[in-house]
Protein backbone atom coordinates (compact mmCIF):
# COMPACT_ATOMS: atom_id res chain seq x y z
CA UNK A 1 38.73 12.90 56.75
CA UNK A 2 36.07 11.29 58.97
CA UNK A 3 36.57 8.21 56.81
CA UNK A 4 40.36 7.65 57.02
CA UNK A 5 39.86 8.31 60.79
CA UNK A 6 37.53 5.43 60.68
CA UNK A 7 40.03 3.01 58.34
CA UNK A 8 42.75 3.84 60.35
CA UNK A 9 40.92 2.63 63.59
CA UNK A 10 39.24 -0.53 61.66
CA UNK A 11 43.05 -1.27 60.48
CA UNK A 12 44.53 -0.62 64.14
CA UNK A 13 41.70 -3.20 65.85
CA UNK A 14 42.51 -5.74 62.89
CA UNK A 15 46.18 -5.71 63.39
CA UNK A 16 45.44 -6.26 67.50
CA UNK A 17 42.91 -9.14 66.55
CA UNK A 18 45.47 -10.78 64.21
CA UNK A 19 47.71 -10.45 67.04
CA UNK A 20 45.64 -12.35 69.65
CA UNK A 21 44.26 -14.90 67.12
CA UNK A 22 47.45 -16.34 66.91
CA UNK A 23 48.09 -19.85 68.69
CA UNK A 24 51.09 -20.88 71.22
CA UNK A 25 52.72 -22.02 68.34
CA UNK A 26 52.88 -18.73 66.56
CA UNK A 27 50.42 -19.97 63.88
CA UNK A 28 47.67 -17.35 62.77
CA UNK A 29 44.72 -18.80 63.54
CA UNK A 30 42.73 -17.60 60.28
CA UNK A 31 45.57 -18.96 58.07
CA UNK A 32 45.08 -20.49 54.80
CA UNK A 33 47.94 -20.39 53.67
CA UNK A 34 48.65 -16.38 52.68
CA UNK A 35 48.35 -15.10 56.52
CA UNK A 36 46.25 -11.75 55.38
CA UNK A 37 42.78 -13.12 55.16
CA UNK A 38 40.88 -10.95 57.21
CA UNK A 39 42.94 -7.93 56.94
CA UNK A 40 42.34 -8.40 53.12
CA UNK A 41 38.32 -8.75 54.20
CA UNK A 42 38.48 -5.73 56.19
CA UNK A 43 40.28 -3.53 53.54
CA UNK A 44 38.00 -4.70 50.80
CA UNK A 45 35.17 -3.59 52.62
CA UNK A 46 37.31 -0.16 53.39
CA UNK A 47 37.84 0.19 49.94
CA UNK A 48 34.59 -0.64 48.37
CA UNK A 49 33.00 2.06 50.88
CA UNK A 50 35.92 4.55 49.55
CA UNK A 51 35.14 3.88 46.27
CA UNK A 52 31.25 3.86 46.39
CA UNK A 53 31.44 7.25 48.79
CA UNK A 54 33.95 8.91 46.81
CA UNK A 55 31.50 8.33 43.53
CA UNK A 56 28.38 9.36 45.79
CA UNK A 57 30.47 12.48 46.22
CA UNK A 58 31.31 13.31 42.79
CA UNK A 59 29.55 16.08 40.44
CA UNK A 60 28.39 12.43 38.38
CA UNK A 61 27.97 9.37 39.93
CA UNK A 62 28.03 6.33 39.21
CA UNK A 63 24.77 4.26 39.43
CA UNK A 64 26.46 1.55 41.22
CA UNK A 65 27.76 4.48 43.53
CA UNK A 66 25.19 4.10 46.18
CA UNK A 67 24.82 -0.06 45.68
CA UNK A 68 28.87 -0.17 46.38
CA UNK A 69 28.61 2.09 49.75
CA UNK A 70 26.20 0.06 50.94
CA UNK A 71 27.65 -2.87 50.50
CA UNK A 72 30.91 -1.93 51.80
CA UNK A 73 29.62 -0.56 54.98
CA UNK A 74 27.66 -4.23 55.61
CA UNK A 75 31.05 -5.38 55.26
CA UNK A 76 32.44 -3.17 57.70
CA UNK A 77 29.46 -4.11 59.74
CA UNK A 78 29.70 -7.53 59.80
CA UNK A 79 33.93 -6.87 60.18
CA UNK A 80 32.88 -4.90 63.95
CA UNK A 81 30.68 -8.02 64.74
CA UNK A 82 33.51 -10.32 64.92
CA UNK A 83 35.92 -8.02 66.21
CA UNK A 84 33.30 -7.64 68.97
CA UNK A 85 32.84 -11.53 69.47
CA UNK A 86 36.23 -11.96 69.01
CA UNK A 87 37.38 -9.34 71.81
CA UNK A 88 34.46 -10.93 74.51
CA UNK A 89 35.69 -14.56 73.71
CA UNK A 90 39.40 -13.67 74.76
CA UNK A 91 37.96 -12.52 78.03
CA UNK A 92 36.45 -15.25 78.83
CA UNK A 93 38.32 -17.74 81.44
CA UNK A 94 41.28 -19.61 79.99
CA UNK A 95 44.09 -21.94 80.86
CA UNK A 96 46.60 -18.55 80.96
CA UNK A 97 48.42 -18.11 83.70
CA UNK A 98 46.72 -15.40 85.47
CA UNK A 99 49.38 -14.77 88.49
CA UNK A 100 51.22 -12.60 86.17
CA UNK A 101 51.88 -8.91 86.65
CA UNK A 102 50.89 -8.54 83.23
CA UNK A 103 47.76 -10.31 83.29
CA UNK A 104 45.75 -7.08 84.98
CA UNK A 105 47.23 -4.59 82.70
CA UNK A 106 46.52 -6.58 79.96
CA UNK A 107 43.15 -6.94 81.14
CA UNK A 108 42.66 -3.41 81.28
CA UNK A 109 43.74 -2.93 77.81
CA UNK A 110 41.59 -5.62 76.19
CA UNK A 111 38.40 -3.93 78.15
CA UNK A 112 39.49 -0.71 76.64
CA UNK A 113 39.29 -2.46 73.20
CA UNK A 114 35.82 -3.70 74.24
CA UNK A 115 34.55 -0.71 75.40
CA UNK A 116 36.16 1.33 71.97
CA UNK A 117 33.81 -1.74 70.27
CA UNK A 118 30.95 -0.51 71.68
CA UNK A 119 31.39 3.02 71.03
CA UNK A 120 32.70 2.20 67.61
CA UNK A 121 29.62 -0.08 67.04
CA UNK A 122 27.39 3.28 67.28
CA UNK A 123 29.22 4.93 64.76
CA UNK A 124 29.17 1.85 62.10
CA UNK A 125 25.71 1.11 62.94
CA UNK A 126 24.41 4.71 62.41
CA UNK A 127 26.83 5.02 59.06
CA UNK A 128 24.75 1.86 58.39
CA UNK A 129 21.34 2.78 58.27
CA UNK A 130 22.74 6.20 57.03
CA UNK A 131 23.65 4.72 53.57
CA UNK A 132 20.32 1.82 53.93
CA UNK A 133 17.49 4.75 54.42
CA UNK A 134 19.29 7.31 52.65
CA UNK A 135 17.48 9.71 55.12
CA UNK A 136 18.66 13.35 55.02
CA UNK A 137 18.70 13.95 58.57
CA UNK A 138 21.19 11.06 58.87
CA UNK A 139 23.39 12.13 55.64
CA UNK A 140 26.95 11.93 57.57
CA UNK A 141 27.95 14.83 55.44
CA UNK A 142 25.31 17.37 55.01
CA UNK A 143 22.29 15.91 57.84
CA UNK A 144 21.40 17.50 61.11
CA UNK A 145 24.19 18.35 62.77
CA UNK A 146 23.02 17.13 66.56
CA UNK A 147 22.80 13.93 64.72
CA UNK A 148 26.05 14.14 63.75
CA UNK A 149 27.84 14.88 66.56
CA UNK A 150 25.98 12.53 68.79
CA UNK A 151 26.00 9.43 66.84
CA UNK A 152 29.47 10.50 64.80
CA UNK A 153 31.68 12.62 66.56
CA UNK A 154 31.02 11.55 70.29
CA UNK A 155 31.48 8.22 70.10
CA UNK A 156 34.51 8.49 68.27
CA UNK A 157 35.90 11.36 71.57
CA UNK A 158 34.94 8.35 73.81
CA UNK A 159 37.08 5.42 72.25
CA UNK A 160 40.17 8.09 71.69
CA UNK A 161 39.59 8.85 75.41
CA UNK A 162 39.43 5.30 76.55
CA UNK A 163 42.43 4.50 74.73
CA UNK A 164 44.70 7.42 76.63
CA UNK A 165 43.16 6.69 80.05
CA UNK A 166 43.95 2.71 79.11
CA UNK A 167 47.48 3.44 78.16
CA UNK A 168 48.07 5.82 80.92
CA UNK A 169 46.74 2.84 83.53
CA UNK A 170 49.13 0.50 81.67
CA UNK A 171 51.96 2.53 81.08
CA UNK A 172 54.62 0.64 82.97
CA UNK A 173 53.42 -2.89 81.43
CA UNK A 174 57.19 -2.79 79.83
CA UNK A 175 58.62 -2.51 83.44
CA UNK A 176 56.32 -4.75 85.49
CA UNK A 177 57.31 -7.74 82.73
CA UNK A 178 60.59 -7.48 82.58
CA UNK A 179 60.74 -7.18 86.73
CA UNK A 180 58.90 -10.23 86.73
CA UNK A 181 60.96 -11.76 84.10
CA UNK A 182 64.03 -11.32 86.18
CA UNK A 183 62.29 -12.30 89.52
CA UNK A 184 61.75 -15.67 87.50
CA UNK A 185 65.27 -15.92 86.48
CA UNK A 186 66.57 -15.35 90.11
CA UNK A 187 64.13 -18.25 91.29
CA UNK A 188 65.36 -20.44 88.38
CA UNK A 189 69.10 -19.66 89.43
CA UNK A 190 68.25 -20.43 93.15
CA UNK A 191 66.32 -23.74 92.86
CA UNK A 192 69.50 -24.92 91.05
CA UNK A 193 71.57 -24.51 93.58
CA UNK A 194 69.63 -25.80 96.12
């Protein structure tokens, strides 16, 4: 369960990356020609940790089992880097206009998904050296369970939580847009008959 949980929320911070990476001109930014390269990247690495996992978890595994986990979760790893870069280099100052309404909700939204990084970077990182060391205290499944609820379960509360207190903050983004699209629209309409 613990590892759909985590697909689902590797899947949901792809989708919003692919989102922002794309250009004023609507072009995806990662393009080659197919559109899906790094949501294929990040579901590989999903699914070669499902696979290897699943296999660890069988009566007989396989004895690329453990070789396949690992290598999926360095994926994964590697997949929450740039996600993390990525997130910190659309904060940075840009040519956007940022007299919007918009732009401070959106703000707030886009910290959310940095601080969710963070938290999120905890769990990969520990499900990292889990599968590297192969330590028993750090087994996600049967290992201490302080360890698991401090470097597993916690983390994961905290970005759920910062995700309803962001979308609470933001929840009249809808509103404040379309108010400022019409308070545009009136301007426009006055100017030409002035």
């Amino acid at each position: 369960m613990a590892r759909i949980l985590r697909a689902l929320i590797y899947t949901v911070a792809l989708v919003i990356l692919n989102q922002k990476s794309q250009n004023s001109c609507g072009r995806d930014l990662f393009d080659d020609g197919d559109g899906d390269d790094t949501f294929e990247y990040l579901a590989g690495g999903v699914a070669i940790v499902a696979a290897g996992a699943s296999s660890l978890a069988s009566p007989h595994p396989k004895s690329n089992a453990l070789k396949l986990a690992q290598v999926g979760i360095a994926i994964l790893t590697v997949s929450w880097l740039f996600l993390s870069g990525w997130a910190f280099a659309s904060l940075l100052p840009s040519q956007r206009e940022r007299n919007t309404v918009t732009y401070d909700t959106g703000t707030t939204l886009l910290r959310s998904v940095l601080a969710a990084l963070f938290f999120l970077g905890i769990r990969v990182i520990y499900s990292l050296i889990a599968m590297a060391t192969q330590s028993p205290t750090l087994n996600p499944v049967t290992g201490n369970l302080a360890v698991q609820v401090v470097l597993s379960f916690v983390p994961e509360l905290l970005c759920v939580l910062g995700f309803i207190v962001a979308g609470i903050l933001t929840q009249n983004i809808r509103r404040l847009r379309n108010a400022q699209g019409a308070e545009k629209r009136c301007e426009t309409s006055r100017s030409e008959y002035l």
